[in-house]
C-alpha atoms as a PDB file:
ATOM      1  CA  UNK A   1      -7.055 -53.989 -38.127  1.00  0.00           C
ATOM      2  CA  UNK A   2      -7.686 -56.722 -40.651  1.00  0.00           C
ATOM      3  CA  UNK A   3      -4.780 -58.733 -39.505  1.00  0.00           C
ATOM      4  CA  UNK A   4      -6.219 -58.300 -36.083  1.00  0.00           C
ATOM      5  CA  UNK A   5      -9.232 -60.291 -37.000  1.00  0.00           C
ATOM      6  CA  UNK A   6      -7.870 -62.134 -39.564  1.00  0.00           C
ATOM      7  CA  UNK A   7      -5.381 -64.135 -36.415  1.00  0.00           C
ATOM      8  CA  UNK A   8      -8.463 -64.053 -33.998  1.00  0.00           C
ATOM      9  CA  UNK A   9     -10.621 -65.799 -37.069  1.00  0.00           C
ATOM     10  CA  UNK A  10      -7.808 -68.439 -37.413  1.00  0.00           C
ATOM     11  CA  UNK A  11      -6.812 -69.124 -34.029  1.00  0.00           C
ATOM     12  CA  UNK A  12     -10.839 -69.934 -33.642  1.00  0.00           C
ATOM     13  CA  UNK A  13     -11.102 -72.189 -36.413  1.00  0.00           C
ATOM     14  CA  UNK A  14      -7.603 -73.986 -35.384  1.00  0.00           C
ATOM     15  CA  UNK A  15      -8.829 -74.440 -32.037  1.00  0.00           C
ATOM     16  CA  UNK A  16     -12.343 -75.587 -33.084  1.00  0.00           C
ATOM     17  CA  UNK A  17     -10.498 -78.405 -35.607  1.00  0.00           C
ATOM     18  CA  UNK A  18      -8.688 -79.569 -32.639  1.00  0.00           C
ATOM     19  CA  UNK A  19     -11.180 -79.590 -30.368  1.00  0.00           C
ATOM     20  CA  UNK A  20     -13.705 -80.789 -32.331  1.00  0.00           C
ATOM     21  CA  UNK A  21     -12.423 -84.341 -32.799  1.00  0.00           C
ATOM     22  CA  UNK A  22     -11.132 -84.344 -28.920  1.00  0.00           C
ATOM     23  CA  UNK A  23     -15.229 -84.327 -28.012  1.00  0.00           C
ATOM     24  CA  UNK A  24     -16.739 -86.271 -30.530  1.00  0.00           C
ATOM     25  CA  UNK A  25     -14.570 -88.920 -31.314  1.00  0.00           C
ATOM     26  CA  UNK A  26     -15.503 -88.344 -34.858  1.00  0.00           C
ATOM     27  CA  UNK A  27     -12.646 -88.953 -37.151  1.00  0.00           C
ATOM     28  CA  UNK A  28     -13.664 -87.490 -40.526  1.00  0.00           C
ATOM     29  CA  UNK A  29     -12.289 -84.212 -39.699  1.00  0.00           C
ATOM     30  CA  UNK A  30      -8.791 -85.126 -40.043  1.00  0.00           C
ATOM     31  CA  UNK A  31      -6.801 -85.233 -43.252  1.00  0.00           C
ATOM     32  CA  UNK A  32      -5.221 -88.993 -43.837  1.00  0.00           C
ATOM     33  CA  UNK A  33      -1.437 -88.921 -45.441  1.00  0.00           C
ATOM     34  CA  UNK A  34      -0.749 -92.355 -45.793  1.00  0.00           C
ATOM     35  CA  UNK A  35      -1.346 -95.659 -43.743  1.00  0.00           C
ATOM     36  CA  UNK A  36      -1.817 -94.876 -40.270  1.00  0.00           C
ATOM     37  CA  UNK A  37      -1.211 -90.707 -40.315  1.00  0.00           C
ATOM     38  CA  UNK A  38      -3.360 -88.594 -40.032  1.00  0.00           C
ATOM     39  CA  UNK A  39      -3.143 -84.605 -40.061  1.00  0.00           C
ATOM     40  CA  UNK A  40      -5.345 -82.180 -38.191  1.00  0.00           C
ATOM     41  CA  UNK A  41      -6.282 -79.264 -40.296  1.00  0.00           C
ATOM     42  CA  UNK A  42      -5.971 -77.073 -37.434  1.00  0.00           C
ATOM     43  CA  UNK A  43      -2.345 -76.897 -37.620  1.00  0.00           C
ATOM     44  CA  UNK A  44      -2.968 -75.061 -40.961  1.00  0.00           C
ATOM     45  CA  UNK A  45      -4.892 -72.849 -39.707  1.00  0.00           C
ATOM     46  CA  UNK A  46      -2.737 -71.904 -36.170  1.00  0.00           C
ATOM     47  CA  UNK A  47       0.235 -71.469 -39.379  1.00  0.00           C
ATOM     48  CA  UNK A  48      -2.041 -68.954 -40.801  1.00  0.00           C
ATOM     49  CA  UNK A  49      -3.124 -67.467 -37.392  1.00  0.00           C
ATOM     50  CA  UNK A  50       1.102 -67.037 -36.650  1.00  0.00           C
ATOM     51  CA  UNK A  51       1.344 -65.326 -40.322  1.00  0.00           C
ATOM     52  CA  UNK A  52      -1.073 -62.765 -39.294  1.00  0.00           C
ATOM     53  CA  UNK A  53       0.672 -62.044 -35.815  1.00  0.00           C
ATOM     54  CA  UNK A  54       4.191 -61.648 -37.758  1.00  0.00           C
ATOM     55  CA  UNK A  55       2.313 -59.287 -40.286  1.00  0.00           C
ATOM     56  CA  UNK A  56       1.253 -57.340 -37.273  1.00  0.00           C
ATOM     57  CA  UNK A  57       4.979 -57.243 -35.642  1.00  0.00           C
ATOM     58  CA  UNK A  58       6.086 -56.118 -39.038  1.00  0.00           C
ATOM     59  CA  UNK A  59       3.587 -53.627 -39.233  1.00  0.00           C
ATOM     60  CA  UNK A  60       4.333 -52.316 -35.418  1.00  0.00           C
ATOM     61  CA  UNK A  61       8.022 -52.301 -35.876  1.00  0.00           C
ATOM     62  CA  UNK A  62       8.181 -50.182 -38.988  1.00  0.00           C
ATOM     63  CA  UNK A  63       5.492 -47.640 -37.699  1.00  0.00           C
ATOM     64  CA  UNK A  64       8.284 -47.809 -34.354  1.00  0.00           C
ATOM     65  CA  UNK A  65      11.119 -47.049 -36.672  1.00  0.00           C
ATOM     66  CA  UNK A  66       9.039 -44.523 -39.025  1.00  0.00           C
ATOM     67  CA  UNK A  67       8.166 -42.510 -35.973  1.00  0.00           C
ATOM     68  CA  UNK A  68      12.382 -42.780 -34.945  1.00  0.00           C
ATOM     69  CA  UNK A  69      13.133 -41.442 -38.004  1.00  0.00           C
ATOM     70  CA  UNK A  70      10.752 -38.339 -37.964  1.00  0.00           C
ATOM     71  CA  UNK A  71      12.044 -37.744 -34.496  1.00  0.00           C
ATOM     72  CA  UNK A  72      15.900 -37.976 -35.726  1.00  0.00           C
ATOM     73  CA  UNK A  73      14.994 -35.315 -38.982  1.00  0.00           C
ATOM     74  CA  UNK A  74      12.559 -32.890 -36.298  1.00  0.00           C
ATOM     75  CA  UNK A  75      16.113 -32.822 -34.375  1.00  0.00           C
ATOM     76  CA  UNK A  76      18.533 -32.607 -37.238  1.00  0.00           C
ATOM     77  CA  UNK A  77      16.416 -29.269 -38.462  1.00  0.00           C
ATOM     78  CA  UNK A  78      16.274 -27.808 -35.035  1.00  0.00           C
ATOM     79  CA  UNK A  79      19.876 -28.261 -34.672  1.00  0.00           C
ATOM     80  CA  UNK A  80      20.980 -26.891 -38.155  1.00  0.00           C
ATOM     81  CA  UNK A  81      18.296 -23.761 -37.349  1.00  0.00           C
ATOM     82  CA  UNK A  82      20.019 -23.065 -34.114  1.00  0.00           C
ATOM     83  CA  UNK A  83      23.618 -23.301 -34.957  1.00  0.00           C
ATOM     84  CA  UNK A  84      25.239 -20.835 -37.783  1.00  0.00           C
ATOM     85  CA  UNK A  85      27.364 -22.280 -39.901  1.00  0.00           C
ATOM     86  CA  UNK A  86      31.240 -21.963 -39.284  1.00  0.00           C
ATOM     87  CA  UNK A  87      33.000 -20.961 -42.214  1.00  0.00           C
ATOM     88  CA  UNK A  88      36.704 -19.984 -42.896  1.00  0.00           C
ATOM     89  CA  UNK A  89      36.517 -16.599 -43.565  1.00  0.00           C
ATOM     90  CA  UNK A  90      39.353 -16.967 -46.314  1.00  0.00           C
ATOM     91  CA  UNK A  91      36.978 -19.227 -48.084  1.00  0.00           C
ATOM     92  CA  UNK A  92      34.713 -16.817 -48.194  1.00  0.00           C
ATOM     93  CA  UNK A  93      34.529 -15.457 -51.822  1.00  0.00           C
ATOM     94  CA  UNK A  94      31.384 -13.331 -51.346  1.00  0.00           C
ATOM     95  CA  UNK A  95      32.731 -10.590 -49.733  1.00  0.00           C
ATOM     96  CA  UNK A  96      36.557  -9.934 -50.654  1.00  0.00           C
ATOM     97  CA  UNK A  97      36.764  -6.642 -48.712  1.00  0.00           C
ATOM     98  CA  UNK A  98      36.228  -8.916 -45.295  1.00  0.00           C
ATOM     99  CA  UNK A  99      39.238 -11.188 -46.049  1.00  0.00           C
ATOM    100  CA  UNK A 100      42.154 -10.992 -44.272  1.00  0.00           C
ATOM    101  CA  UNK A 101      45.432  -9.625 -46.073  1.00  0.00           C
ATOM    102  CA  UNK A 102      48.167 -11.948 -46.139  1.00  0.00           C
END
């Protein structure tokens, strides 16, 4: 859930950094890297608005595979419940009356 708002909160403040110069024509906003460039903070924030939404994949894909898993051991039990066990009855060292004599 915090992820959730976490990407909405960034994707608002990137868009508002990118609009906000668009409208105003105010320059002070951006972040100067030398003669002539200039970086828009925004993109730092859409970076951190794209780290939430991968956190949230991650999250959604190993909840996907946790739930696969349970499904694959809820099926493994049933199966070993339902079948009996086959067993060589010369291996079988429990009862040596039941053995077959050679």
């Amino acid at each position: 859930m915090m992820n959730y708002l976490l990407a909405v909160l960034w994707l608002l403040i990137g868009a508002g950094l990118f609009l906000y110069p668009m409208f105003t024509n105010d320059q002070r906003m951006l972040i100067r890297l030398g003669e002539g460039t200039k970086f828009n903070a925004g993109w730092l924030a859409l970076l951190l608005a794209l780290w939430n939404g991968v956190r949230i994949w991650s999250r959604f894909s190993q909840e996907a595979l946790a739930q696969k898993q349970r499904e694959v051991m809820v099926e493994r039990e049933k199966r070993h419940q339902e079948e009996p066990p086959v067993t060589n009855p010369q291996f079988r060292f429990d009862k040596p009356e039941d053995q077959p004599k050679k």
